[in-house]
Protein backbone atom coordinates (compact mmCIF):
# COMPACT_ATOMS: atom_id res chain seq x y z
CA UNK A 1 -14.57 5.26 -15.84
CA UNK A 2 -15.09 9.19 -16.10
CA UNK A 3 -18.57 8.55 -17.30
CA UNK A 4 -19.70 5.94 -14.77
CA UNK A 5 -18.41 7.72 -11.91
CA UNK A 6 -19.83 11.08 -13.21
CA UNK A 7 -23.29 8.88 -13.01
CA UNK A 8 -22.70 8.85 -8.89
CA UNK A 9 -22.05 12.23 -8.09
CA UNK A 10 -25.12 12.80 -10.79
CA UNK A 11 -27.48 10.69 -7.86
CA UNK A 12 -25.59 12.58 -5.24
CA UNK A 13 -27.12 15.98 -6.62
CA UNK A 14 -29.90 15.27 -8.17
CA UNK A 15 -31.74 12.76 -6.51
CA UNK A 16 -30.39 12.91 -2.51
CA UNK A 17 -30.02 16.98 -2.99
CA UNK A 18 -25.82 17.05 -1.91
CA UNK A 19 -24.41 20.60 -2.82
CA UNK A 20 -20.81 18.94 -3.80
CA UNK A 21 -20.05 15.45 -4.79
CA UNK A 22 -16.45 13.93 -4.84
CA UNK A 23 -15.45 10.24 -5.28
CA UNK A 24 -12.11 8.28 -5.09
CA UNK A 25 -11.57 4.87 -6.20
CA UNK A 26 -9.10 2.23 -6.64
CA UNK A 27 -8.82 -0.41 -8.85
CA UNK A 28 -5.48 -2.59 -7.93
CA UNK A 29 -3.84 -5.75 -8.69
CA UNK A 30 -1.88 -7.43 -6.21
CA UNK A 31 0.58 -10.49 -5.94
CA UNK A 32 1.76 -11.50 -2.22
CA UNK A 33 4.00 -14.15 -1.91
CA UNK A 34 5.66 -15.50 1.38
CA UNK A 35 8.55 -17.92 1.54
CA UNK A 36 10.06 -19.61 4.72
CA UNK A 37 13.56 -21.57 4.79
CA UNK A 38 12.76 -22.72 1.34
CA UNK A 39 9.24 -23.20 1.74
CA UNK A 40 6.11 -21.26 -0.55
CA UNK A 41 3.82 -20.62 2.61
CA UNK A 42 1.97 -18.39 0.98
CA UNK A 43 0.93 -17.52 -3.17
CA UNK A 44 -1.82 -15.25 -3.86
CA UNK A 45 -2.99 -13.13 -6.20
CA UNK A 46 -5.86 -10.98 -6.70
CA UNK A 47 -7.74 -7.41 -7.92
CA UNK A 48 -8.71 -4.99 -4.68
CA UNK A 49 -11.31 -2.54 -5.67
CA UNK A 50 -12.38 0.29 -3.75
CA UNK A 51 -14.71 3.79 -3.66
CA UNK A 52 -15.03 6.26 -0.90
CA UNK A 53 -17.49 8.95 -1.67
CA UNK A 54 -17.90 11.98 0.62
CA UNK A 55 -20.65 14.72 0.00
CA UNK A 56 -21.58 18.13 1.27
CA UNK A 57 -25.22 18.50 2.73
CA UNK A 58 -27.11 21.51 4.05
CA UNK A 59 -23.61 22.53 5.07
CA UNK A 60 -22.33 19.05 6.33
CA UNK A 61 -20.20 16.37 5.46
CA UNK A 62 -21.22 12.88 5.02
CA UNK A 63 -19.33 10.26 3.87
CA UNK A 64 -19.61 6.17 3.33
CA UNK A 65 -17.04 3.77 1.30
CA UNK A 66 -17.38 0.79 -0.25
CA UNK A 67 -15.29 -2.18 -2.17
CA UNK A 68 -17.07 -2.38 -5.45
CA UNK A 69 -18.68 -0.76 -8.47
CA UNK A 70 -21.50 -2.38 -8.06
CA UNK A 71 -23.94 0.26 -9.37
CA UNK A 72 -26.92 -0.92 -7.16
CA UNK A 73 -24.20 -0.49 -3.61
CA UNK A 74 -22.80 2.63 -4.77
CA UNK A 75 -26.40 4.15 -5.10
CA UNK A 76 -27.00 2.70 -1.68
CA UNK A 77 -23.66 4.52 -0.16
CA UNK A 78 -23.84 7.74 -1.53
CA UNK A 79 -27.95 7.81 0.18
CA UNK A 80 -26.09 6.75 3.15
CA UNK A 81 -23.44 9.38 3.17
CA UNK A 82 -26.10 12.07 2.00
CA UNK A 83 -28.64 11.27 5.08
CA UNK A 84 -25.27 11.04 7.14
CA UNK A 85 -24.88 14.49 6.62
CA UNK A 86 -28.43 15.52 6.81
CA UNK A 87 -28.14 14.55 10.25
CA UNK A 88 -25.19 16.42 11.29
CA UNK A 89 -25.91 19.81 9.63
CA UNK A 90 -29.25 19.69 12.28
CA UNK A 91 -26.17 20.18 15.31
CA UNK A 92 -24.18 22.24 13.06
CA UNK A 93 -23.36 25.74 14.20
CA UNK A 94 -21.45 26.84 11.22
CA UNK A 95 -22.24 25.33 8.13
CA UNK A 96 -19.68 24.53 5.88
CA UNK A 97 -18.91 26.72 2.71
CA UNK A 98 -16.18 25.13 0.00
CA UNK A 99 -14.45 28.00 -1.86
CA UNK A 100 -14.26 28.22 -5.89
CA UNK A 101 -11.59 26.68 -7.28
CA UNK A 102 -10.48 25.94 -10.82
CA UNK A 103 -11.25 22.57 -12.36
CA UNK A 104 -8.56 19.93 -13.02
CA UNK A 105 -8.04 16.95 -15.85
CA UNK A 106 -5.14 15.27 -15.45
CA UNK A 107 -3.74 11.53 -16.00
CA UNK A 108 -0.52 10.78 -14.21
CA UNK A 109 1.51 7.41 -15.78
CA UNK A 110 3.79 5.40 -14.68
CA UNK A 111 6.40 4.30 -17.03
CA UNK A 112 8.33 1.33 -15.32
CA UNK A 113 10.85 -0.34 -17.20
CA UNK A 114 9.78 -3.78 -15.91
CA UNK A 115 6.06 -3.80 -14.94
CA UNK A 116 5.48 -6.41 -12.01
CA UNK A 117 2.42 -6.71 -13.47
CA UNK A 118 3.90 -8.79 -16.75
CA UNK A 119 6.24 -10.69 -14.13
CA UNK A 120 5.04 -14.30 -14.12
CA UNK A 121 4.24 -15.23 -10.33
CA UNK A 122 7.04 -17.80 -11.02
CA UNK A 123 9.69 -15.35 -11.95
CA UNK A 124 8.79 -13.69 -8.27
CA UNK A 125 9.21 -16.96 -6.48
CA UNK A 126 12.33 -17.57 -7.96
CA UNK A 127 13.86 -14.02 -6.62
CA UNK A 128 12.23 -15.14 -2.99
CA UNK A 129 13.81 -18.42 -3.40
CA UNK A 130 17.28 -17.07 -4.84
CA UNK A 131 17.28 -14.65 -1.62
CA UNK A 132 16.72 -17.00 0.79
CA UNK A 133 19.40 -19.35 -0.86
CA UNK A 134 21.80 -16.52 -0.51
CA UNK A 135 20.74 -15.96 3.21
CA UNK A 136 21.10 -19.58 4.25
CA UNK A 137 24.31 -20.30 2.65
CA UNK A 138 26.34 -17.77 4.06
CA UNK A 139 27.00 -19.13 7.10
CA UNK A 140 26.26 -22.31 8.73
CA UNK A 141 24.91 -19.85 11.78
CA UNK A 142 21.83 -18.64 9.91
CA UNK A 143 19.04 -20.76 11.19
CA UNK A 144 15.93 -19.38 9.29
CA UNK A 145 14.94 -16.55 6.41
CA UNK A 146 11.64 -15.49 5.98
CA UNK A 147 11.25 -13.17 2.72
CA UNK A 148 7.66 -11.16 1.96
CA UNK A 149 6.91 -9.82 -1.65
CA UNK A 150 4.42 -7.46 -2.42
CA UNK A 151 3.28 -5.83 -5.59
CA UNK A 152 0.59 -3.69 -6.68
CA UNK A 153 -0.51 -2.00 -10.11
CA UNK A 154 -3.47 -0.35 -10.95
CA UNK A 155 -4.78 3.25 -11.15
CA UNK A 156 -6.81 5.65 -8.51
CA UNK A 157 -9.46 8.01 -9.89
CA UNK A 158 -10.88 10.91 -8.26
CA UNK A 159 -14.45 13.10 -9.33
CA UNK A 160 -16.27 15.54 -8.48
CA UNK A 161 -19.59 17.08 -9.58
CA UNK A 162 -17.59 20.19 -10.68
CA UNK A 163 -15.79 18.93 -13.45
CA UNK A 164 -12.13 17.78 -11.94
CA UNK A 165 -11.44 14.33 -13.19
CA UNK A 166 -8.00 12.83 -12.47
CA UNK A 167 -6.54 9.28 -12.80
CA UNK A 168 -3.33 8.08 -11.22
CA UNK A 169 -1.19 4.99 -12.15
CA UNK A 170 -0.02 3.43 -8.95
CA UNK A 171 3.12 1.21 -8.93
CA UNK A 172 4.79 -0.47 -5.81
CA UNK A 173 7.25 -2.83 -5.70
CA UNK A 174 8.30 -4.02 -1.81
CA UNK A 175 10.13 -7.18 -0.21
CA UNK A 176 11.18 -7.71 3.19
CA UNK A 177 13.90 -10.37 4.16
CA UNK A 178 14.43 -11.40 7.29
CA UNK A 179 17.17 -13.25 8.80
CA UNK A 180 17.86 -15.22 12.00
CA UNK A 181 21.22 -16.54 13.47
CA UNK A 182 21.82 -18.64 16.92
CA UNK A 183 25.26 -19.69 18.23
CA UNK A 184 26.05 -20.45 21.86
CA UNK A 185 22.58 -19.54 23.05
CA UNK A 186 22.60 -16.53 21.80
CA UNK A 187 19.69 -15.33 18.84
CA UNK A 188 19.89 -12.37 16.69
CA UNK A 189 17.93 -11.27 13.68
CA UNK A 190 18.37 -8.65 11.05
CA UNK A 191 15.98 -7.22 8.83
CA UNK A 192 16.36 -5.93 5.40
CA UNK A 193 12.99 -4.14 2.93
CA UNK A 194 13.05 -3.12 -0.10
CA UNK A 195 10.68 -0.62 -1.42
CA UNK A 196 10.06 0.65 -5.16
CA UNK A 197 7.67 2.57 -7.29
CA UNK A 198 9.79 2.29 -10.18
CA UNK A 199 9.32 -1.19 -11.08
CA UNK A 200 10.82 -5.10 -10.95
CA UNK A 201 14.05 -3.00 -12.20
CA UNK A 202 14.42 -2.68 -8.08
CA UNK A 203 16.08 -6.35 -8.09
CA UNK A 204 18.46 -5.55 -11.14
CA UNK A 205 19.92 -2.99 -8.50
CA UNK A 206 19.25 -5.21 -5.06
CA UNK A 207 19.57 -8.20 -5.73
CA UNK A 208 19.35 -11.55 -4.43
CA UNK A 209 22.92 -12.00 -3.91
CA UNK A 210 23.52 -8.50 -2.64
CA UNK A 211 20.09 -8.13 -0.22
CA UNK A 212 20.52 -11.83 0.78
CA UNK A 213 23.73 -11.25 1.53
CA UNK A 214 24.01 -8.12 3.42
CA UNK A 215 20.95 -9.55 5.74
CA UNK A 216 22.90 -12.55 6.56
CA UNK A 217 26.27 -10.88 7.33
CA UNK A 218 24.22 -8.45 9.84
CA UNK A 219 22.69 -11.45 11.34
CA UNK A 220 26.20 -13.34 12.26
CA UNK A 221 27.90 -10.24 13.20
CA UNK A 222 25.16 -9.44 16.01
CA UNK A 223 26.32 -12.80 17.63
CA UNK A 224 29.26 -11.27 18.83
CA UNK A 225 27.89 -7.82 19.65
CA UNK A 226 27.35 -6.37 23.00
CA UNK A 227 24.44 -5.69 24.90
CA UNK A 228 23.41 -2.18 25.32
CA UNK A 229 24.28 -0.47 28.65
CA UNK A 230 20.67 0.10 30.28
CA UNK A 231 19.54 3.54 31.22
CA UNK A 232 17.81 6.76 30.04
CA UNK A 233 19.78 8.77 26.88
CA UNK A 234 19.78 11.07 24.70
CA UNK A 235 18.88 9.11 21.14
CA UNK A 236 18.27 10.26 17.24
CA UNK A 237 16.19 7.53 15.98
CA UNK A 238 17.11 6.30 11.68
CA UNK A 239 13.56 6.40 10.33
CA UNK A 240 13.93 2.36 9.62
CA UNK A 241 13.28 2.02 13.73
CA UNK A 242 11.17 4.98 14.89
CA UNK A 243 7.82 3.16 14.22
CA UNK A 244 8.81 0.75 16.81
CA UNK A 245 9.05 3.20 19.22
């Protein structure tokens, strides 16, 4: 990969006349998998691939991305991104100067001690299925679970054209489970995720029993809560809610 990617920045200086070169790419394998009250809604696998390339020109930046290696589009991006900033160093007032800094080579690894990767896509529906088999049999209140699974491996690479090359081994593990409950016209729901970049290890620690569980219990116990007096106040927001607000 060092070699090919060393061939782009290459074009970037030699040929469309860039003054620094830097690239950063992806290549990723993903499994999604959605289940609903027992039902596979949705199985998919598949490899994302991406490159973003950004270049210094006359003093300006200019940047394009793109989601192959295609050779042939790469070529045509980085021309893009160089005439991109071409452009904007004609309105520049104060070019741009990068200060000297040392050069880096570094690979960072991942060292899970159950790859999701060499998880058969079976294995993974039978966790979704085990959770929502917890969720609906705790109570004859729960109505409907919806769990999502997501999993990616794969490694991000980043160039320049002076000499850092670094590659990074991405793992992430995630789930989300939630639960809803209805009695006497009244409908709550709970949510529980699960996030990892250790591995599938994740659901040795949570697991079905205990995440199904605990997002069923919060479900039924909401039936009997009170409403919220309405009103302006004073509020510290858990960092599981402050993206809704």
């Amino acid at each position: 990969m060092k070699d090919f990617l060393t061939k782009v920045t290459d074009l970037a200086v030699q040929k469309f006349g860039a003054e620094y070169a830097e690239i950063r790419a992806q290549k990723l394998f993903k499994t999604m998998l959605t289940v609903k009250d027992g039902r596979i809604e949705a199985a998919k696998q598949g490899i994302e691939n991406g490159v973003a390339l950004r270049v210094l020109v006359n003093g300006a930046w200019g940047f394009a991305s793109v989601g192959t290696f295609n050779i042939e589009t790469l070529t045509s991006a980085i021309s893009d991104a160089c005439r991109m900033a071409k452009t904007a160093s004609l309105k520049l007032k104060t070019p741009i100067k990068l200060v000297e800094t040392k050069t880096v080579e570094d690979k960072i690894s991942v060292k899970p001690k159950k790859n999701p990767a060499e998880i058969s896509v079976e294995d993974k529906i039978d966790t979704a299925l085990a959770v929502n088999n917890t969720v609906r049999s705790y109570d004859k209140r729960v109505k409907s679970c919806t769990i999502d699974y997501l999993d990616l491996t794969g490694t991000n690479y980043f160039l320049n054209n002076e000499g850092t090359y670094i590659e990074q081994e991405k793992l992430y593990v995630w789930s989300r489970i939630i639960a809803t409950a209805s009695e006497a016209n009244v409908l709550t729901f709970s949510r529980e995720e699960i996030g990892s970049t250790a591995g599938y290890e994740v659901f040795d620690v949570e697991t079905p029993e205990i995440v199904g569980k605990r997002a069923a219990k919060r479900a039924v116990e909401q039936l009997k809560a009170k409403p919220p007096r309405g009103g302006n106040f004073p509020a510290v927001l858990g960092p599981n809610v402050v993206g809704v607000f």
